[in-house]
Protein backbone atom coordinates (compact mmCIF):
# COMPACT_ATOMS: atom_id res chain seq x y z
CA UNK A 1 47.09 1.40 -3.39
CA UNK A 2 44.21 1.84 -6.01
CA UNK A 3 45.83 5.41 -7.02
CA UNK A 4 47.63 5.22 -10.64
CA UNK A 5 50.27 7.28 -9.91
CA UNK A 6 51.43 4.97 -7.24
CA UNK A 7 55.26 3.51 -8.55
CA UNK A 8 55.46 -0.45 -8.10
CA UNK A 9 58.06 0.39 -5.54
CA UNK A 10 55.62 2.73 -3.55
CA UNK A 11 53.12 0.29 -3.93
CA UNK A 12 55.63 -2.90 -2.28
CA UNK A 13 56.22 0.33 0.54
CA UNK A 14 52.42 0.61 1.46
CA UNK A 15 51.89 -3.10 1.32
CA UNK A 16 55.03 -3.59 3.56
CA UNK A 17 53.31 -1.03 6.23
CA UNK A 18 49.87 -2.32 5.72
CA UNK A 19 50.87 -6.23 6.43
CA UNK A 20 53.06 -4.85 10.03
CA UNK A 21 50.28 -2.76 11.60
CA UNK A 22 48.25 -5.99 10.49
CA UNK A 23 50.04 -8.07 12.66
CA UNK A 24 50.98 -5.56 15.30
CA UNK A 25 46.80 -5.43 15.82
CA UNK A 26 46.60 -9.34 15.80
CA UNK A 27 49.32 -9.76 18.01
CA UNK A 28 47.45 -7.19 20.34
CA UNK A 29 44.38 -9.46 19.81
CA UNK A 30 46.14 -12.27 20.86
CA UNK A 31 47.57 -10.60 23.68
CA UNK A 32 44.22 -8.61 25.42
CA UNK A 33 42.15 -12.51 25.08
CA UNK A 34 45.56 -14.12 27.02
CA UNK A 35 45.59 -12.03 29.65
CA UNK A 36 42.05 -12.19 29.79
CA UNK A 37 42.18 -15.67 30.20
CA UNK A 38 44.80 -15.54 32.63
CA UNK A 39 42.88 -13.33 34.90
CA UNK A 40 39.80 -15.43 34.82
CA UNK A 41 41.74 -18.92 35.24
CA UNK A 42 40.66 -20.09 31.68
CA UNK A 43 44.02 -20.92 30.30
CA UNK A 44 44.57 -24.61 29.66
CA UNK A 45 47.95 -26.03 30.30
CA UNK A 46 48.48 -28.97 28.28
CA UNK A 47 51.62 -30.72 29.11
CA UNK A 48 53.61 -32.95 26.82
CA UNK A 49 57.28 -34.25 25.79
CA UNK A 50 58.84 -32.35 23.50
CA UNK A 51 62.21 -31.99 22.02
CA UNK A 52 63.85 -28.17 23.04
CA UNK A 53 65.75 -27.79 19.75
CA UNK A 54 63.43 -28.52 17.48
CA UNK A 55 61.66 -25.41 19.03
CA UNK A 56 64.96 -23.08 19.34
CA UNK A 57 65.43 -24.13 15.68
CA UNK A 58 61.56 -23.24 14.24
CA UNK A 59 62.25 -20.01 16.60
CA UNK A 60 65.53 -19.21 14.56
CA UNK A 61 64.34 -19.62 11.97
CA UNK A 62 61.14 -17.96 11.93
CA UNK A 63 63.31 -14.57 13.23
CA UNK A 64 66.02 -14.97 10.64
CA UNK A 65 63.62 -14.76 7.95
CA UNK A 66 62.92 -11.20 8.85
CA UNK A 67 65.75 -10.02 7.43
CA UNK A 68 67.89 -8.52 10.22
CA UNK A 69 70.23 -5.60 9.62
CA UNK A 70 72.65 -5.14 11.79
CA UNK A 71 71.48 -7.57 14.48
CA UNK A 72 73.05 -11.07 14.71
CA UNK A 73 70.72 -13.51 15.71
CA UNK A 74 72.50 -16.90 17.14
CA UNK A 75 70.78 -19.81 18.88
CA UNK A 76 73.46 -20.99 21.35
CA UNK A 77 73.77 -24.49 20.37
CA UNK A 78 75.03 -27.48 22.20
CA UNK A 79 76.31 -30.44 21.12
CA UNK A 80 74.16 -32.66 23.20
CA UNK A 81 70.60 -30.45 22.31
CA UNK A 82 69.82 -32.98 20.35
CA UNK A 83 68.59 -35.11 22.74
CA UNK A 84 67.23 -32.45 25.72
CA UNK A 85 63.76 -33.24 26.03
CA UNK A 86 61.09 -31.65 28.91
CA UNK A 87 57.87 -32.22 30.06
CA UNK A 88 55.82 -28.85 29.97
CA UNK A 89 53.03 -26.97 27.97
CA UNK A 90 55.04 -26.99 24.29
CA UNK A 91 52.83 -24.02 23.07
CA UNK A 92 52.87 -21.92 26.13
CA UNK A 93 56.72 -22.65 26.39
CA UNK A 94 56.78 -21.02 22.62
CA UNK A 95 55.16 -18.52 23.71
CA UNK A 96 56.96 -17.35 26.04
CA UNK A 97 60.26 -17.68 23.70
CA UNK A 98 58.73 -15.49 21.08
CA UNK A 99 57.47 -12.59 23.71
CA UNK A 100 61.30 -12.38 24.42
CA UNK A 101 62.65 -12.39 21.41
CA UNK A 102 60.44 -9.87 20.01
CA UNK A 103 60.88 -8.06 22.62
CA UNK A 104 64.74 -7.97 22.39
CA UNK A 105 64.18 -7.37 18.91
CA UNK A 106 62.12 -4.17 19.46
CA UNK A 107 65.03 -2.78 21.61
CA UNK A 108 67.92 -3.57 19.99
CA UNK A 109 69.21 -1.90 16.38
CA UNK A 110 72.76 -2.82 16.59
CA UNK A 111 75.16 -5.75 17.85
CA UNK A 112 73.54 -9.00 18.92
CA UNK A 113 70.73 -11.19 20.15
CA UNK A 114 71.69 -14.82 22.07
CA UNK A 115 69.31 -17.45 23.18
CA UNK A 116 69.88 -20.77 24.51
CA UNK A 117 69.35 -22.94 27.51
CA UNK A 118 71.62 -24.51 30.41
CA UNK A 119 70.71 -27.35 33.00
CA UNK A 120 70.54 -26.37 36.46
CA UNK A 121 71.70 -28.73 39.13
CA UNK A 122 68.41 -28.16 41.26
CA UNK A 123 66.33 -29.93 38.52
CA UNK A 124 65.36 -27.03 36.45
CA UNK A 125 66.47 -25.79 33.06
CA UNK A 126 67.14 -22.35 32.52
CA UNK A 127 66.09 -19.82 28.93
CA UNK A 128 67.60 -16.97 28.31
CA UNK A 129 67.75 -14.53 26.22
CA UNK A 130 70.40 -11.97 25.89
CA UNK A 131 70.50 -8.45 23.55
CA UNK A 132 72.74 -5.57 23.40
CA UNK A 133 70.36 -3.32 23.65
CA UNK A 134 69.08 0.20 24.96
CA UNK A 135 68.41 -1.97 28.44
CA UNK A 136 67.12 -1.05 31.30
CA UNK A 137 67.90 1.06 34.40
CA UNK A 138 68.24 -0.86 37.96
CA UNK A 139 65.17 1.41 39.00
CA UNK A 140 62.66 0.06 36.66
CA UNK A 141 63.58 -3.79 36.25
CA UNK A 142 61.05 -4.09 38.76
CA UNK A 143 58.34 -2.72 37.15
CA UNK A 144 58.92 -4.12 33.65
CA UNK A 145 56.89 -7.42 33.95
CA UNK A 146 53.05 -5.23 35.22
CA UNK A 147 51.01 -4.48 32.37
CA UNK A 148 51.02 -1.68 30.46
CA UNK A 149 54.08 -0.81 31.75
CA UNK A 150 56.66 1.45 29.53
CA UNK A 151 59.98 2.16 30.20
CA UNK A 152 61.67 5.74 29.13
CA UNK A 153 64.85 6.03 28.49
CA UNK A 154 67.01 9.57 28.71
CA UNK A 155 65.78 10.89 25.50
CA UNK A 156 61.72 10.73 26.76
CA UNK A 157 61.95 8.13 23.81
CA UNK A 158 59.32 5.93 24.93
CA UNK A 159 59.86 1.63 24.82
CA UNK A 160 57.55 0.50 21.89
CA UNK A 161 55.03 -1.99 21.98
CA UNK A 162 51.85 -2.98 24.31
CA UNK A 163 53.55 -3.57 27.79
CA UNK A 164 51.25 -6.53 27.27
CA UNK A 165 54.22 -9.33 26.18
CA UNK A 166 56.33 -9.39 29.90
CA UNK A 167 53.36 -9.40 31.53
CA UNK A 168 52.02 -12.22 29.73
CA UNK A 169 55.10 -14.16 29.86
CA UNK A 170 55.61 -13.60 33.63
CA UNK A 171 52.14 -15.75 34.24
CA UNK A 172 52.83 -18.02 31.64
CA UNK A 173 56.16 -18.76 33.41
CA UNK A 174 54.14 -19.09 36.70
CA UNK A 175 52.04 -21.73 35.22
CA UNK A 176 54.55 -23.49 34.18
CA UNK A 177 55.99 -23.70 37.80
CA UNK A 178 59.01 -21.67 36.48
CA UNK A 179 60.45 -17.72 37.12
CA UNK A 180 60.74 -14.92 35.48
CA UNK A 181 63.53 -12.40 35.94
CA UNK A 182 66.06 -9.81 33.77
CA UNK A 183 69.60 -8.99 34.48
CA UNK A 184 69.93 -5.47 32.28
CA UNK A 185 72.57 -2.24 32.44
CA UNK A 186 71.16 0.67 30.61
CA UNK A 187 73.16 1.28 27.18
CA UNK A 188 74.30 -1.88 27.20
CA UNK A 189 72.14 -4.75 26.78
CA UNK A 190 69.39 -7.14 28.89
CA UNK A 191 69.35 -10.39 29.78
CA UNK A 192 66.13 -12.20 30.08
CA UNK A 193 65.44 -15.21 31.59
CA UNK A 194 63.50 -18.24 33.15
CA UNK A 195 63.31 -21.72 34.73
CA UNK A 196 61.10 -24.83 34.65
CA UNK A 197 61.29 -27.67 35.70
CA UNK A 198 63.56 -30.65 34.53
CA UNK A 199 63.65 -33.93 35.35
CA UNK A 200 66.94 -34.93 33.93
CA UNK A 201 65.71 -37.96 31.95
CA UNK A 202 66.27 -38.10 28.28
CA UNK A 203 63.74 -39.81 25.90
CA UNK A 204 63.69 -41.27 22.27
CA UNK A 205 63.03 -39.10 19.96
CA UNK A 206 60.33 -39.94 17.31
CA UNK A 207 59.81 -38.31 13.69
CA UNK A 208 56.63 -36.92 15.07
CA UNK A 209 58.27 -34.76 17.18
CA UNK A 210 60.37 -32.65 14.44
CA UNK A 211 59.22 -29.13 13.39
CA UNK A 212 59.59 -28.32 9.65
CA UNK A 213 60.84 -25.35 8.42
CA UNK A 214 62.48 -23.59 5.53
CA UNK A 215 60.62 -25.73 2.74
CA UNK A 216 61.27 -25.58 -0.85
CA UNK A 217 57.98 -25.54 -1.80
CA UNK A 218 59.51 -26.82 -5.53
CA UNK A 219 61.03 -29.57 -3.73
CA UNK A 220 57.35 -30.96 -3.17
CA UNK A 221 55.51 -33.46 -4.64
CA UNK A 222 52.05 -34.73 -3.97
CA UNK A 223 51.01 -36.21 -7.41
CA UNK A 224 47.82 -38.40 -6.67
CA UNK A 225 46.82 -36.91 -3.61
CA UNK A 226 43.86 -35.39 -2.98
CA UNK A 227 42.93 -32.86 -0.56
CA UNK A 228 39.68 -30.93 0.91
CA UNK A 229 39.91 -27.43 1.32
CA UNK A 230 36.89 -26.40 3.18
CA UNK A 231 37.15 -22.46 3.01
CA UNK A 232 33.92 -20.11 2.22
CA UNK A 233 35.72 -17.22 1.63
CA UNK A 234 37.02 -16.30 -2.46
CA UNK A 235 40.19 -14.84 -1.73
CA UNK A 236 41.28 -17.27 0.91
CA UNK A 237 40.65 -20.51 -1.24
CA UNK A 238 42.22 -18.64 -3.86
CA UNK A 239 45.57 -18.22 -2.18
CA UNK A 240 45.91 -21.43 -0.90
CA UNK A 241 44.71 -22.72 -4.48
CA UNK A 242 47.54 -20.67 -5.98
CA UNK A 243 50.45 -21.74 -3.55
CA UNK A 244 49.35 -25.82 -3.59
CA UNK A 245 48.46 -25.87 -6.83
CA UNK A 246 52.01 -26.59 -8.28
CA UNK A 247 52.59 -29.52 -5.72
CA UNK A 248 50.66 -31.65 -7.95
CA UNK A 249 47.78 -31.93 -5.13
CA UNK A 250 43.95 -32.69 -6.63
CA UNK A 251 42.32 -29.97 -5.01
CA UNK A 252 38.40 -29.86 -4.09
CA UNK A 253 36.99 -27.26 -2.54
CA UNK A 254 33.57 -27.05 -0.30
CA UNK A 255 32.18 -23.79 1.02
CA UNK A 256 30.42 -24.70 3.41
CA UNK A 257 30.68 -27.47 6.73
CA UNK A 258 27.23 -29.15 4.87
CA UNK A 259 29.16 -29.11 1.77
CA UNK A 260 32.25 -30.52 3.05
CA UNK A 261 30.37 -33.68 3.91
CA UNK A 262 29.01 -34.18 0.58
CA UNK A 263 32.05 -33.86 -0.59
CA UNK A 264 33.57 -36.68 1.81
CA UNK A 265 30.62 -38.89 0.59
CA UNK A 266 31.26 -38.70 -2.46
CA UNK A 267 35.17 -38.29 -2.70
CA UNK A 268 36.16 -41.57 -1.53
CA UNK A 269 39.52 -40.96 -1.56
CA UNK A 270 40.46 -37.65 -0.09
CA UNK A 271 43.75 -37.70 1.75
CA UNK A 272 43.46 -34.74 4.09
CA UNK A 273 41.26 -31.77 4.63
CA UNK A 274 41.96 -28.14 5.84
CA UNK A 275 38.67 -27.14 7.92
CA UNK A 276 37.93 -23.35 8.52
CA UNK A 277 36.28 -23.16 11.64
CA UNK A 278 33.99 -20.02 10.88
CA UNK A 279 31.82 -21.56 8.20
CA UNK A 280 28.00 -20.59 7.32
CA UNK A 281 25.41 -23.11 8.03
CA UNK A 282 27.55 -25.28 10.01
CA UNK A 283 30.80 -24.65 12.00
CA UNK A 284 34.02 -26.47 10.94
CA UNK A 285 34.46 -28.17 14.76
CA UNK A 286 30.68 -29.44 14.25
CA UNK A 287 31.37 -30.34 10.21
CA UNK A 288 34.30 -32.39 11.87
CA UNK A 289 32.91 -34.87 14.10
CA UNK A 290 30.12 -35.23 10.95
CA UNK A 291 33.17 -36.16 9.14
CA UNK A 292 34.66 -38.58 11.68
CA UNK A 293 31.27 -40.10 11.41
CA UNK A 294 31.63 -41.50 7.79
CA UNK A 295 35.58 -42.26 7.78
CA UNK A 296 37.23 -41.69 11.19
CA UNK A 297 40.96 -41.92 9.56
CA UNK A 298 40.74 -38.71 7.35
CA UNK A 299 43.28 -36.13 9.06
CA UNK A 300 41.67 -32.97 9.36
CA UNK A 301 43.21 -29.75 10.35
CA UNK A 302 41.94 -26.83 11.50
CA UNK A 303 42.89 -23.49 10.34
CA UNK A 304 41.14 -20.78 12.23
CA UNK A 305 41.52 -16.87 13.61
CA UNK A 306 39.61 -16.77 16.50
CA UNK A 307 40.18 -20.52 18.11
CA UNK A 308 43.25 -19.26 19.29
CA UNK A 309 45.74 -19.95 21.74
CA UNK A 310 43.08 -21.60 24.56
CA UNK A 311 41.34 -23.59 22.70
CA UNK A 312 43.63 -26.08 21.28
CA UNK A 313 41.64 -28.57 23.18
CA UNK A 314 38.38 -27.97 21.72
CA UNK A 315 39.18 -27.84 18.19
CA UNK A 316 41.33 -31.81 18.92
CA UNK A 317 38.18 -32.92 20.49
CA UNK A 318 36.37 -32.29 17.44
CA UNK A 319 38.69 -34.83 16.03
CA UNK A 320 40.96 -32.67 14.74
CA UNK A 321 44.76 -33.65 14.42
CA UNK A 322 46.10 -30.30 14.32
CA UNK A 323 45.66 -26.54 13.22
CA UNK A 324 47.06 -23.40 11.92
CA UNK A 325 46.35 -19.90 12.72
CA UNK A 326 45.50 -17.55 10.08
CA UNK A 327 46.51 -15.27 8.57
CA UNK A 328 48.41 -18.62 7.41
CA UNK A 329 51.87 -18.48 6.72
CA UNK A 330 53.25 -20.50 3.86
CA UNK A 331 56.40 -22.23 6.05
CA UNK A 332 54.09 -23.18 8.43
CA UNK A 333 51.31 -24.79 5.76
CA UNK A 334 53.74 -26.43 3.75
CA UNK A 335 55.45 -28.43 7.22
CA UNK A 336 52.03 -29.31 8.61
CA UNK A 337 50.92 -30.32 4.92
CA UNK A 338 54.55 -31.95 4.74
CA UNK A 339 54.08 -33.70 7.99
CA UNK A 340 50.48 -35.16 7.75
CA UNK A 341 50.82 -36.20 3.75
């Protein structure tokens, strides 16, 4: 990128490349510490009432905004969604969504991509989703969901990815008291799908429980509100500087967790704060329950890389309210931002 004969359009290429083998390696990441947890019984199921399509919609979303070509994406949507709620792990449940989508994703360049949900009589509710697909051969639907596993097709063209995602879903699904299976014909498409339990009952649904997506950041206005970013690295502070900055937001910023509670002292007012975790001289989660000290009803959220998908827990017993993962997306920081101001 620092060559001078790159064009601006070469340049957008390279960046392009460099941001997907960026996330291909975090997603990796992510993948290698689940399954480590998984084998050593550290993953903590936290289960909670949720509303489904809020989720299918944040999923839709999310995958629309990649800019499919010629791949339909379509949430199968009922009329009476709106008021499906269940009682399971929220995030694992996402997860497990999201391994199967982009996994149908990775497989299928033309034609379609469905997901949904129906109500089984035997109290359980069952995902799916369905691609058109290379799929896969009767022979190896048996060995898809084992690690590391790779499917070829008739060309020697091998399946992309880790082999990590099934896998990872499979024991996710098993946590969740659910199963796993795929109905698939090769050349024509797969079918993936699971159950969980379902109680039947319907609940009230509360504002709290929306997910936020697709905001107009223009649309925003925070004019005498002021928030605490608590971010020690230049080019991180910068960005979110940068993105907030025309939301009309007063914007401190402290470097480090020691820093962040001077800042608290003396900023009487602050309305929020965004807490990195990985902070010099003290931690964020440690910084936090400092923080909680001098005015318990600040809302802090956490933004973090390495707290991942475990240790929700830990970071909300540090009086956190909630957190983002970096690298942080810009939907997903304006809705939390959106939801908490």
């Amino acid at each position: 990128l620092a060559r001078p004969d790159l064009s601006d359009s070469e340049k957008k290429q390279y960046i392009g490349i460099i941001k997907g083998s960026s996330n291909n390696l975090l997603n990796l990441i992510n993948d290698i510490i689940d399954l480590s947890k998984i084998e050593v019984e550290k993953i903590n199921i936290k289960k909670t009432e949720f509303e489904i399509r809020e989720v299918m919609l944040d999923l839709l979303s999310k995958y629309s905004s990649q800019k499919l070509s010629c791949i339909d994406l379509v949430y199968d949507q009922q009329e009476k969604d709106y008021d499906i709620r269940i009682f399971t792990d929220p995030f694992r449940f996402k997860q497990i969504m999201d391994n199967l989508l982009d996994n149908a994703l990775k497989f299928t360049n033309s034609g379609f991509i469905n997901f949904g949900f129906t109500i089984k009589k035997n109290q359980k509710i069952e995902f799916y989703v369905k691609d058109t697909g290379i799929g896969i051969s009767e022979d190896k639907q048996g060995v898809i969901f084992e690690r590391f596993r790779k499917v070829e097709d008739n060309n020697a063209k091998l399946y992309r990815g880790t082999g990590l995602g099934l896998t990872i879903s499979k024991s996710l699904t098993e946590l969740l008291d659910g199963k796993i299976w795929v109905e698939s014909e090769l050349k024509k498409g797969s079918n993936f799908k699971f159950t969980i339990p379902y109680n039947k009952k319907q609940f009230t649904i509360t504002t709290s429980d929306s997910v936020l997506t697709n905001i107009d950041i223009k649309e925003l206005s925070w004019k005498n509100q002021k928030i605490l970013i608590v971010e020690d690295e230049d080019l991180n502070f910068l960005f979110l500087e940068k993105l907030l900055n025309t939301t009309g937001l007063e914007i401190i910023r402290a470097s480090t967790g020691i820093e962040a509670i001077e800042k608290v002292r003396k900023h009487k007012a602050i309305d929020l704060i965004l807490m990195d975790i990985k902070l010099p001289e003290m931690d964020g989660l440690t910084a936090t329950r400092e923080i909680k000290k001098i005015d318990s009803k600040i809302p802090v959220i956490a933004q973090t890389a390495y707290a991942m998908k475990g240790d929700k827990e830990e970071i909300l017993q540090a009086g956190c309210i909630d957190y983002i993962a970096k690298p942080i997306k810009v939907d997903n920081l304006l809705a939390i931002l959106k939801h908490y101001l």
